[in-house]
PDB file of N, CA and C in Angstrom:
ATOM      1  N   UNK A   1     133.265  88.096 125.713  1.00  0.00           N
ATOM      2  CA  UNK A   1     134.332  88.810 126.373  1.00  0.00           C
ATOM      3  C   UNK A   1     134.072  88.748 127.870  1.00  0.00           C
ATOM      4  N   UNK A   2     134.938  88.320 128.745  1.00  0.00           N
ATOM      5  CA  UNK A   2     135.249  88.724 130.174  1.00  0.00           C
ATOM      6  C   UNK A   2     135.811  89.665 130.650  1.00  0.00           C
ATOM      7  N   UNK A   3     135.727  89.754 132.168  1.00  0.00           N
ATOM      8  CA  UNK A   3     136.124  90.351 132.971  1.00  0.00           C
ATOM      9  C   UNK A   3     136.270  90.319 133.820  1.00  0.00           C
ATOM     10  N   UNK A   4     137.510  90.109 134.795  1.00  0.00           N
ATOM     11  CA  UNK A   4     137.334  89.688 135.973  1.00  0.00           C
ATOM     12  C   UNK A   4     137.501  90.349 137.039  1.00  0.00           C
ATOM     13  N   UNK A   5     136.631  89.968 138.111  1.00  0.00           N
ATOM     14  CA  UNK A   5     136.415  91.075 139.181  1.00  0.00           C
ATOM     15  C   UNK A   5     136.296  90.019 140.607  1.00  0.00           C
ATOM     16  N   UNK A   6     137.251  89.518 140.910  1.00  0.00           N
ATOM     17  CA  UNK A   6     136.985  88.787 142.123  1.00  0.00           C
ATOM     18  C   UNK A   6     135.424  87.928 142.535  1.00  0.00           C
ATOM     19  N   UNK A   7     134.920  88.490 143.565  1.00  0.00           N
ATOM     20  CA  UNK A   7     134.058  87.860 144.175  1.00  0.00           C
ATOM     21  C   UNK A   7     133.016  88.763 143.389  1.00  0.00           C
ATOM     22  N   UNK A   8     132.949  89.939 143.274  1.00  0.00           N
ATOM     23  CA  UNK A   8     131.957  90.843 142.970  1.00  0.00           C
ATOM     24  C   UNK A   8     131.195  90.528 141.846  1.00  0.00           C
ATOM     25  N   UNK A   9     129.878  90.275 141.523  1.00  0.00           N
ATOM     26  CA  UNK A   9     129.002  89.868 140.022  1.00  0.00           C
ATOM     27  C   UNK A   9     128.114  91.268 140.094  1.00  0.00           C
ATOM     28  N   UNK A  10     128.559  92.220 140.424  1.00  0.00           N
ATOM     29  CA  UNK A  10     128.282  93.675 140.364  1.00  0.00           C
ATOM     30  C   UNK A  10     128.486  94.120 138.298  1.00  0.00           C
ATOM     31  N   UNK A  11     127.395  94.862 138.095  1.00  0.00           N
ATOM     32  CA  UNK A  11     128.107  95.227 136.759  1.00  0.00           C
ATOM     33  C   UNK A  11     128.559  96.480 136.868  1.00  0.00           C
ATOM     34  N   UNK A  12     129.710  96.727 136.134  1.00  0.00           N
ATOM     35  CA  UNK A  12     129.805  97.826 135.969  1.00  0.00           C
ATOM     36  C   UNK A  12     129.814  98.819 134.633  1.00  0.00           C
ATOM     37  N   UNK A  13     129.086  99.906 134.574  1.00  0.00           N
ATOM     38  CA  UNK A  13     128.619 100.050 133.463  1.00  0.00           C
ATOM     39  C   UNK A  13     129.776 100.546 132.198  1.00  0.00           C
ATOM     40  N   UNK A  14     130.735 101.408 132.814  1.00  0.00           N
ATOM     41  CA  UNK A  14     131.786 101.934 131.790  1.00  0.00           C
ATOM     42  C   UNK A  14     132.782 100.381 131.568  1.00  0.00           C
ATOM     43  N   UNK A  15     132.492  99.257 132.695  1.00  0.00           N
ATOM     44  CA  UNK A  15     133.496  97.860 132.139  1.00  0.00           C
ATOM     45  C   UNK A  15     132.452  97.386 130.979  1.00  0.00           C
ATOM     46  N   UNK A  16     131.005  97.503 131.150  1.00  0.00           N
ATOM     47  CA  UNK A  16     130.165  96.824 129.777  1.00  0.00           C
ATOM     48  C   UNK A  16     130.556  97.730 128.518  1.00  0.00           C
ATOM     49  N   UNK A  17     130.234  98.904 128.668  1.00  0.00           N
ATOM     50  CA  UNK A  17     130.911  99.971 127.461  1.00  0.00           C
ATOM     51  C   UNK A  17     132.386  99.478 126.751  1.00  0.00           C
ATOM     52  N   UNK A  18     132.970  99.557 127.481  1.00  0.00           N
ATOM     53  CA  UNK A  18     134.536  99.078 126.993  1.00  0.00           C
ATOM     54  C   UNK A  18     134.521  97.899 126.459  1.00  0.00           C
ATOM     55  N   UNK A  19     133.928  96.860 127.464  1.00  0.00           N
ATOM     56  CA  UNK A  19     133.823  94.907 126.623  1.00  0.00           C
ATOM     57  C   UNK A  19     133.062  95.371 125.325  1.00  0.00           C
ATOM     58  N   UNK A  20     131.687  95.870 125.441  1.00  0.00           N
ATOM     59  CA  UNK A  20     130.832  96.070 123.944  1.00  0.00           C
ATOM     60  C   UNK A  20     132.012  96.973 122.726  1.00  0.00           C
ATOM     61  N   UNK A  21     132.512  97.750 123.158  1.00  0.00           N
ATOM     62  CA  UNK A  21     133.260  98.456 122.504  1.00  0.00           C
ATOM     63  C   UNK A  21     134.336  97.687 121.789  1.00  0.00           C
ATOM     64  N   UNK A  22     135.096  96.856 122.349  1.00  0.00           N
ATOM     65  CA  UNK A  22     136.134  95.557 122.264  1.00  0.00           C
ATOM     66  C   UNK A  22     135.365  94.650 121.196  1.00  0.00           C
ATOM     67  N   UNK A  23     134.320  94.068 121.720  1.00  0.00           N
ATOM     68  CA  UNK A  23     133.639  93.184 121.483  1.00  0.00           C
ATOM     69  C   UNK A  23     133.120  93.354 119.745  1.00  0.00           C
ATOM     70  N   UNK A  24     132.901  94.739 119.795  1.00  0.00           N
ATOM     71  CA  UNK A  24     132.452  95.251 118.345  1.00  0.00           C
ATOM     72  C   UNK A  24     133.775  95.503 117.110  1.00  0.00           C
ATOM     73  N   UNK A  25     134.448  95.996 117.833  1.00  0.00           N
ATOM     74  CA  UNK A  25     135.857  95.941 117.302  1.00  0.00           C
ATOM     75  C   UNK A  25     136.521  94.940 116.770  1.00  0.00           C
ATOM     76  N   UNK A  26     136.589  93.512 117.511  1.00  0.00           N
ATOM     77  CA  UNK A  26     137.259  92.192 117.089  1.00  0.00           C
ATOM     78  C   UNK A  26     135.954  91.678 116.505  1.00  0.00           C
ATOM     79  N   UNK A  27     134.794  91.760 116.510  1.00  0.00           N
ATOM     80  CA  UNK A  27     133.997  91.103 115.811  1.00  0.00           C
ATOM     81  C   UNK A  27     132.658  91.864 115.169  1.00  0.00           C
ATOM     82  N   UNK A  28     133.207  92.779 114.566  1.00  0.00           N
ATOM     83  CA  UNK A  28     132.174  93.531 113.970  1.00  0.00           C
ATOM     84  C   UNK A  28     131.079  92.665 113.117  1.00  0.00           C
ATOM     85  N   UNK A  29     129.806  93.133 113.315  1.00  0.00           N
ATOM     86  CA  UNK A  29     128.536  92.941 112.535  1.00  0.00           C
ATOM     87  C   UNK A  29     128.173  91.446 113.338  1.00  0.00           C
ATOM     88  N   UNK A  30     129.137  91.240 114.471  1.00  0.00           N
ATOM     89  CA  UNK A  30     128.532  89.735 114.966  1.00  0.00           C
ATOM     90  C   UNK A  30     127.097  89.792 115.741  1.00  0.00           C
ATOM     91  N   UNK A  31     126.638  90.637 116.122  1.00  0.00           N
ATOM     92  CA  UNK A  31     125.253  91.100 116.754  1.00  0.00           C
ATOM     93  C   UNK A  31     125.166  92.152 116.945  1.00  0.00           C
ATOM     94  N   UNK A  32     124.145  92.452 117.983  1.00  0.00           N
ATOM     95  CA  UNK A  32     123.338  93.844 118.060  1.00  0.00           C
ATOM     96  C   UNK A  32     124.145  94.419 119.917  1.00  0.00           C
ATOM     97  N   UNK A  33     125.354  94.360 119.668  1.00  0.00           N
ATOM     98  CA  UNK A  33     125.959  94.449 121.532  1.00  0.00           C
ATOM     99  C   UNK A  33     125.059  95.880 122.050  1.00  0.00           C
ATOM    100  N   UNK A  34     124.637  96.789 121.720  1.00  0.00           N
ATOM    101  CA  UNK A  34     123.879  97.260 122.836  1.00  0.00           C
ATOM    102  C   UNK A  34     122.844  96.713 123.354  1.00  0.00           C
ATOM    103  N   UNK A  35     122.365  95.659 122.594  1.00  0.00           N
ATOM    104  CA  UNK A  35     120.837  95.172 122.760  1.00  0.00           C
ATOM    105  C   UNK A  35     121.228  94.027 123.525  1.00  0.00           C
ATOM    106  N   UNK A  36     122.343  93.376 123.650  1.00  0.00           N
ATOM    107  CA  UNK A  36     123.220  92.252 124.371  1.00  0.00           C
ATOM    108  C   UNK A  36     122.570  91.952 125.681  1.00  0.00           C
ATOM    109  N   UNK A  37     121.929  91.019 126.262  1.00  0.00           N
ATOM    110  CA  UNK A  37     121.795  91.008 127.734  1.00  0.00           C
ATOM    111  C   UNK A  37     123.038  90.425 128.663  1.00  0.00           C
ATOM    112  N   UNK A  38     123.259  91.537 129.779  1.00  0.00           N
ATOM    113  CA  UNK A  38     124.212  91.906 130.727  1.00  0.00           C
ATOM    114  C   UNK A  38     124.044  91.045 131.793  1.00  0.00           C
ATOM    115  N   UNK A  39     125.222  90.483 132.099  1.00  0.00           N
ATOM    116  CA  UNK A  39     125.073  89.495 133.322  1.00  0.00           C
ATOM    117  C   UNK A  39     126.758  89.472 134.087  1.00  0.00           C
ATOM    118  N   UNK A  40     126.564  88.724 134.984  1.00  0.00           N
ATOM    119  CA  UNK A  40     128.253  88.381 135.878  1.00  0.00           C
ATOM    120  C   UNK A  40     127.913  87.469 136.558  1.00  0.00           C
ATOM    121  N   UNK A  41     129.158  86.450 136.323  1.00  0.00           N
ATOM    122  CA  UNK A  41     128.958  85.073 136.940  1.00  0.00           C
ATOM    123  C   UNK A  41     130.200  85.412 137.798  1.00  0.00           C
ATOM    124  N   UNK A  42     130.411  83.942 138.531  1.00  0.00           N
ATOM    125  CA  UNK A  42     131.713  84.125 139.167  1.00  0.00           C
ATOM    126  C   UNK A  42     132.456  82.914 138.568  1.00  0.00           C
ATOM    127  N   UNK A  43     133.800  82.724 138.639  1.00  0.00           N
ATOM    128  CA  UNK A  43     134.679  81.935 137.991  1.00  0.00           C
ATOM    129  C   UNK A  43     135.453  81.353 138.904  1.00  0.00           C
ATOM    130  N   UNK A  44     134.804  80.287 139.673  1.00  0.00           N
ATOM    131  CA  UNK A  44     135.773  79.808 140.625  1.00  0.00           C
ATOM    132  C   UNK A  44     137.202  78.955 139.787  1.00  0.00           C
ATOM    133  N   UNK A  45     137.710  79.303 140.724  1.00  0.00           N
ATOM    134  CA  UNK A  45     139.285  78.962 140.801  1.00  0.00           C
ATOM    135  C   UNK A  45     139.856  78.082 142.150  1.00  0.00           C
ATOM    136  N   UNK A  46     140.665  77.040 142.112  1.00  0.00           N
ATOM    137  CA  UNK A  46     141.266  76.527 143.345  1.00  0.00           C
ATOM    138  C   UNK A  46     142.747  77.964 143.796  1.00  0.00           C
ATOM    139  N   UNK A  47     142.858  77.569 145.288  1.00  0.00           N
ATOM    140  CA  UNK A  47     143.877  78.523 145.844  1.00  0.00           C
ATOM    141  C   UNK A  47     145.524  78.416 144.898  1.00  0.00           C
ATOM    142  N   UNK A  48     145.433  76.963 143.896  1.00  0.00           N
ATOM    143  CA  UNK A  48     146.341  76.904 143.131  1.00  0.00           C
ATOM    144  C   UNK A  48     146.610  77.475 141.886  1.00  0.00           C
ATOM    145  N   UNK A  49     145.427  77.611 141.741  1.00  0.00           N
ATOM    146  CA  UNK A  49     145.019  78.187 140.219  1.00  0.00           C
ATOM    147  C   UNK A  49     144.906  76.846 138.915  1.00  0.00           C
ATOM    148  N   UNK A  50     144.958  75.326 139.504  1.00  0.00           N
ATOM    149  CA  UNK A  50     144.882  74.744 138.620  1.00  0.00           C
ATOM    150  C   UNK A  50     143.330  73.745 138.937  1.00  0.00           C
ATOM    151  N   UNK A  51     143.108  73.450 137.981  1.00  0.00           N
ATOM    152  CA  UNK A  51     141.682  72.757 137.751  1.00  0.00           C
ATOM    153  C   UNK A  51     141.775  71.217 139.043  1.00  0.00           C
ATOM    154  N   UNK A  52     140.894  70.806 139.269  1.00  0.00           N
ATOM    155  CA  UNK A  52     140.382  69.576 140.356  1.00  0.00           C
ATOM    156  C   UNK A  52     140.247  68.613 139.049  1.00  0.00           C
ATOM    157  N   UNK A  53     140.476  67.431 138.436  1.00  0.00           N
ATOM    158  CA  UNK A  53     139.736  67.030 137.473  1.00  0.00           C
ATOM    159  C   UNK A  53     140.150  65.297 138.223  1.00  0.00           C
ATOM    160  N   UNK A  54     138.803  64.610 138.190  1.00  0.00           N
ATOM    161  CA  UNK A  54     138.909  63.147 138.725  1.00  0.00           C
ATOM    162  C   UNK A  54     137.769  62.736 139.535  1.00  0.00           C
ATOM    163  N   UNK A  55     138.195  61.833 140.590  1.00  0.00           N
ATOM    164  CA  UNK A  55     137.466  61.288 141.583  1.00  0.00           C
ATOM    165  C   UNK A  55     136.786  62.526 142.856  1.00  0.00           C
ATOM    166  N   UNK A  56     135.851  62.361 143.043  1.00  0.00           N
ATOM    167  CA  UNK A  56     135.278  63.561 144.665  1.00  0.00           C
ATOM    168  C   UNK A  56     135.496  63.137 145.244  1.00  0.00           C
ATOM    169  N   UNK A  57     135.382  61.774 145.843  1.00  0.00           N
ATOM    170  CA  UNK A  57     135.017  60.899 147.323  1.00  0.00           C
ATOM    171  C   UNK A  57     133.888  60.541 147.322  1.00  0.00           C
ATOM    172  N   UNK A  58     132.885  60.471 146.654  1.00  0.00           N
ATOM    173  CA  UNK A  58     131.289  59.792 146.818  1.00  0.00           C
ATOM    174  C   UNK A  58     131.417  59.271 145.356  1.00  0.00           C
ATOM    175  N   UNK A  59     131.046  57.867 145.559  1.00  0.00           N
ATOM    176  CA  UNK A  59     130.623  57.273 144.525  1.00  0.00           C
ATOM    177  C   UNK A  59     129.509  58.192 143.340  1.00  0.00           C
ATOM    178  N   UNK A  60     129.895  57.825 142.292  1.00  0.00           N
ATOM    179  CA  UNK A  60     129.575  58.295 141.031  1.00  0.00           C
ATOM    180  C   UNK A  60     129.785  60.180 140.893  1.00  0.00           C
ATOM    181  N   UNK A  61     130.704  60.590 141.427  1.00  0.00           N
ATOM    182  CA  UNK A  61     130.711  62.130 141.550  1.00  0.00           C
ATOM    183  C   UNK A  61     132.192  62.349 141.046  1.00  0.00           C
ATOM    184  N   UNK A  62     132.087  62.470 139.698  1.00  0.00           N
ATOM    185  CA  UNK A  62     133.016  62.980 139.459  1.00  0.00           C
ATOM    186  C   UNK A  62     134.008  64.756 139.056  1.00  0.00           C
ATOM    187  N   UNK A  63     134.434  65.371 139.148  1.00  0.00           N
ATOM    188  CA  UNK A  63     134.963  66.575 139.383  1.00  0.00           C
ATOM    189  C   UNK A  63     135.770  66.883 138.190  1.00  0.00           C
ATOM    190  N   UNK A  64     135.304  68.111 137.259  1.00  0.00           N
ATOM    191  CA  UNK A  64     136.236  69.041 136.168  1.00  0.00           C
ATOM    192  C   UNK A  64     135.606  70.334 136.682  1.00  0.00           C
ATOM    193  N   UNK A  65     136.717  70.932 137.592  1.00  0.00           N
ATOM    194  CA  UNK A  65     135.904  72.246 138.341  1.00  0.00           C
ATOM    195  C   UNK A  65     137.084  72.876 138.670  1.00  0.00           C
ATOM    196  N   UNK A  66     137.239  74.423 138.454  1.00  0.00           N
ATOM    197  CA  UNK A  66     138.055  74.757 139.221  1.00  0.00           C
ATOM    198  C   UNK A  66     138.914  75.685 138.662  1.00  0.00           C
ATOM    199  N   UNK A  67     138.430  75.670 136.993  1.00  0.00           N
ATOM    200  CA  UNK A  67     139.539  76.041 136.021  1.00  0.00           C
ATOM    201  C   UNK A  67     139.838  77.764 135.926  1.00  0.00           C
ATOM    202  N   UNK A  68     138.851  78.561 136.871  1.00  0.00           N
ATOM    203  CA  UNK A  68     138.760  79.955 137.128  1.00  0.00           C
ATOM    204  C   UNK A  68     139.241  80.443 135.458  1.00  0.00           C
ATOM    205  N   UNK A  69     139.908  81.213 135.044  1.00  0.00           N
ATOM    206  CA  UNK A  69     139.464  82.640 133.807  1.00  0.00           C
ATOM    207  C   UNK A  69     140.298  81.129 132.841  1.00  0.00           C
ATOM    208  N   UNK A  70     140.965  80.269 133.168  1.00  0.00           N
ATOM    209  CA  UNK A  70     140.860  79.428 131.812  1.00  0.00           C
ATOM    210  C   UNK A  70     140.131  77.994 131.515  1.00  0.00           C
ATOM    211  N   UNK A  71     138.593  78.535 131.920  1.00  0.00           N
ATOM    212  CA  UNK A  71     137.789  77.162 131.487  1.00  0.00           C
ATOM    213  C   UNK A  71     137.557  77.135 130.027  1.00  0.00           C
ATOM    214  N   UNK A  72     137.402  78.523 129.572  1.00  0.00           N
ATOM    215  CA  UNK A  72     137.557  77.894 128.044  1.00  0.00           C
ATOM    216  C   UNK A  72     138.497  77.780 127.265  1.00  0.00           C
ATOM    217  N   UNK A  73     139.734  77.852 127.860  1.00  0.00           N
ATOM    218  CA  UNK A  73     140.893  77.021 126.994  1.00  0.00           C
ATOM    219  C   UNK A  73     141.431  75.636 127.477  1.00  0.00           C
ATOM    220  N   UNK A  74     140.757  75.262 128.517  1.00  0.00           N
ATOM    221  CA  UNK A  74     141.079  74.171 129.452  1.00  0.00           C
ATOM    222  C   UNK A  74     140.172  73.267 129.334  1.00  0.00           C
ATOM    223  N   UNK A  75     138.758  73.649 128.822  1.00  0.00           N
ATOM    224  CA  UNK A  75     137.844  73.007 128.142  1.00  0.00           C
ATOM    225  C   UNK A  75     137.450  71.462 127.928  1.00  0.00           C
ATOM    226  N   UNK A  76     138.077  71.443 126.633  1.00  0.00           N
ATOM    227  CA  UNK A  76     137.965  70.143 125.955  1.00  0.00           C
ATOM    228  C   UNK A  76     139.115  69.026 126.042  1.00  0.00           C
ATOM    229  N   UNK A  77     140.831  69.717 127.017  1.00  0.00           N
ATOM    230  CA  UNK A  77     141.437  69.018 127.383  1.00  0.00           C
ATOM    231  C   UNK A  77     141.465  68.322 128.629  1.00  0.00           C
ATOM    232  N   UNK A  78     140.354  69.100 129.178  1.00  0.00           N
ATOM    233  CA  UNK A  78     140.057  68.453 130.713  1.00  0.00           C
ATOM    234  C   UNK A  78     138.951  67.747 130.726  1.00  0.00           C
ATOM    235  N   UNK A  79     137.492  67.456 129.941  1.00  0.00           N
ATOM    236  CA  UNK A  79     136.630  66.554 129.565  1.00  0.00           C
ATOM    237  C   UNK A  79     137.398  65.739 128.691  1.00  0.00           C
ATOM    238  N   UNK A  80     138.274  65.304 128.177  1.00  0.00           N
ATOM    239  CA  UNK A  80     139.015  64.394 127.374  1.00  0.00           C
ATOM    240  C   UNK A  80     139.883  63.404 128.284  1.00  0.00           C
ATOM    241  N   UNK A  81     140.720  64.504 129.612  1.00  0.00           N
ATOM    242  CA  UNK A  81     141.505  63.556 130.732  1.00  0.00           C
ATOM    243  C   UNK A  81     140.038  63.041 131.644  1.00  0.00           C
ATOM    244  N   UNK A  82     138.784  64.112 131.972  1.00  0.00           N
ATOM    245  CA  UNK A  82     137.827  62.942 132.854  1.00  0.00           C
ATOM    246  C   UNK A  82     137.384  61.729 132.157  1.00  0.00           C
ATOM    247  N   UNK A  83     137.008  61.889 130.767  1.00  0.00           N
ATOM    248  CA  UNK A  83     136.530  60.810 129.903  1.00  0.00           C
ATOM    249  C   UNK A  83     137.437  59.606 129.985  1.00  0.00           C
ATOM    250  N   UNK A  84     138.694  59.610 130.183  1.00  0.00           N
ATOM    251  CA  UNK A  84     139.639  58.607 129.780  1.00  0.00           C
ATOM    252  C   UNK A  84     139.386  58.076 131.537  1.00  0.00           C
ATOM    253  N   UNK A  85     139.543  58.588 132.657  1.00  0.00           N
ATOM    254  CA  UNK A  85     139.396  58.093 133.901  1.00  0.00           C
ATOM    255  C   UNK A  85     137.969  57.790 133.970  1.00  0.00           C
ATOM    256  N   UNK A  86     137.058  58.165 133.371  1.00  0.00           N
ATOM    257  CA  UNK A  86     135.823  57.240 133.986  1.00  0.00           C
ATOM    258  C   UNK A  86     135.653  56.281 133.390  1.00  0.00           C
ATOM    259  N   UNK A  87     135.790  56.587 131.822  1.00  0.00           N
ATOM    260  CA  UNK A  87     136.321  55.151 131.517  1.00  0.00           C
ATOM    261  C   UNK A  87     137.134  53.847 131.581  1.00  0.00           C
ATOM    262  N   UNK A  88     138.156  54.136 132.716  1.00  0.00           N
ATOM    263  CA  UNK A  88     139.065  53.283 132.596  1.00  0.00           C
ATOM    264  C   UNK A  88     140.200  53.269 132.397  1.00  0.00           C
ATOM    265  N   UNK A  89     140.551  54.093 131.116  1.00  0.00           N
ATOM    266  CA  UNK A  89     141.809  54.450 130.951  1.00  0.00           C
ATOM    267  C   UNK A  89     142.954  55.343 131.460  1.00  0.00           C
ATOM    268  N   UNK A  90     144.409  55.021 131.326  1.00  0.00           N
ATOM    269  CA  UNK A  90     144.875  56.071 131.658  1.00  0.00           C
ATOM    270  C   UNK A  90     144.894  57.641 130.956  1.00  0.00           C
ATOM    271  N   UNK A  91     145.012  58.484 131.726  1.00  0.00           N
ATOM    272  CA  UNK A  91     144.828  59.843 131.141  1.00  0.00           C
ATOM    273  C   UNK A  91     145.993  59.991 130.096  1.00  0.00           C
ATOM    274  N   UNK A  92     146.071  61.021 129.202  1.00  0.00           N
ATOM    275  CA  UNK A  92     146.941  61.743 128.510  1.00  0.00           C
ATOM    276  C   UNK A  92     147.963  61.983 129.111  1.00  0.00           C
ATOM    277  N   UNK A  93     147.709  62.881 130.453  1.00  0.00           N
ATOM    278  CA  UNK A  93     148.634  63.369 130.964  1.00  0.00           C
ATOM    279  C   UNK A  93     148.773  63.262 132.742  1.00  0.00           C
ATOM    280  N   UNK A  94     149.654  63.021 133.289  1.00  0.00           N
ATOM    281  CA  UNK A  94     149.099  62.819 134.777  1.00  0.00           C
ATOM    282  C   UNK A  94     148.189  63.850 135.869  1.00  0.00           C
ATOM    283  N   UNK A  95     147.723  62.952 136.365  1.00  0.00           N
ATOM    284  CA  UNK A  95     146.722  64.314 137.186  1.00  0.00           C
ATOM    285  C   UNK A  95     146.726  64.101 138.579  1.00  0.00           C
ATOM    286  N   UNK A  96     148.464  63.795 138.918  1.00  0.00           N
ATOM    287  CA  UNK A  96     149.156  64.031 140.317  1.00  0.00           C
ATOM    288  C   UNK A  96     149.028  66.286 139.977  1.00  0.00           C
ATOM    289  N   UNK A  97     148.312  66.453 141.449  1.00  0.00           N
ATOM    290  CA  UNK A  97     147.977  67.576 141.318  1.00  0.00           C
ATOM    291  C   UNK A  97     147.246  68.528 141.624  1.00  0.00           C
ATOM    292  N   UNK A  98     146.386  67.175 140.512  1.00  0.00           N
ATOM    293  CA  UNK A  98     145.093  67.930 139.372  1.00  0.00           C
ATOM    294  C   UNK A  98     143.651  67.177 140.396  1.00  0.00           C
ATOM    295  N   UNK A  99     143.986  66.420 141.447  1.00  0.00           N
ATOM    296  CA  UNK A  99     142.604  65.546 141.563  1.00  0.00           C
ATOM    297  C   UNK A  99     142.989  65.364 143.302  1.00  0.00           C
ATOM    298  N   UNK A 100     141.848  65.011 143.873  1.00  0.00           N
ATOM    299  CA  UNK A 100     141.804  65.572 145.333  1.00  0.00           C
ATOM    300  C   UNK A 100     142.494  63.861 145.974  1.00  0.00           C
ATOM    301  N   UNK A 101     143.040  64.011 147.161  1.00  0.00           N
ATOM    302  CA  UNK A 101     143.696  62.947 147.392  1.00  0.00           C
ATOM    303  C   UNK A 101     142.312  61.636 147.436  1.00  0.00           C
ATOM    304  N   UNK A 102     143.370  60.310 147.724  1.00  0.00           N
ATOM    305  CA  UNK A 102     142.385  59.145 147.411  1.00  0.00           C
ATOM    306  C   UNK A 102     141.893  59.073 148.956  1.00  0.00           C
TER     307      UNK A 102
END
């Protein structure tokens, strides 16, 4: 479970209560959530809100970054469009957009 809080990787303790609380609720008996170790990352995001996925500008550096609170539903369709461009192929879907100019 997430939560998002801007820039801040501050915890806060009644937001861990509530996620564990949630957390126990949709997935009861899945572990021990008080015993859970507590952390906060940050979730970058572009000013667009859509993912970078392609070429950087330096040889061999390629870019799936960016996807802020939907990297894990954006996941395996955005390692599937880099896979097809480093390989060679064209993508699934276009990534006028999606990838930093040439």
């Amino acid at each position: 479970m997430v939560d998002i809080a801007g820039w801040d990787a501050g915890l806060d303790q009644q937001r861990i209560a509530t996620l564990q609380r949630l957390a126990g609720a949709t997935f009861p008996g899945a572990g021990d959530y008080q015993r859970a170790r507590q952390w906060a990352g940050l979730r970058p995001a572009t000013p667009q809100g859509t993912p970078l996925i392609g070429r950087s500008g330096f040889d061999n550096l390629w870019l799936n970054v960016g996807h802020g609170s939907l990297g894990f539903t954006l996941a395996c369709g955005s390692a599937d469009l880099l896979a097809s461009v480093i390989g060679g192929s064209p993508p699934a879907v276009s990534l006028d957009g999606l990838s930093l100019p040439a």
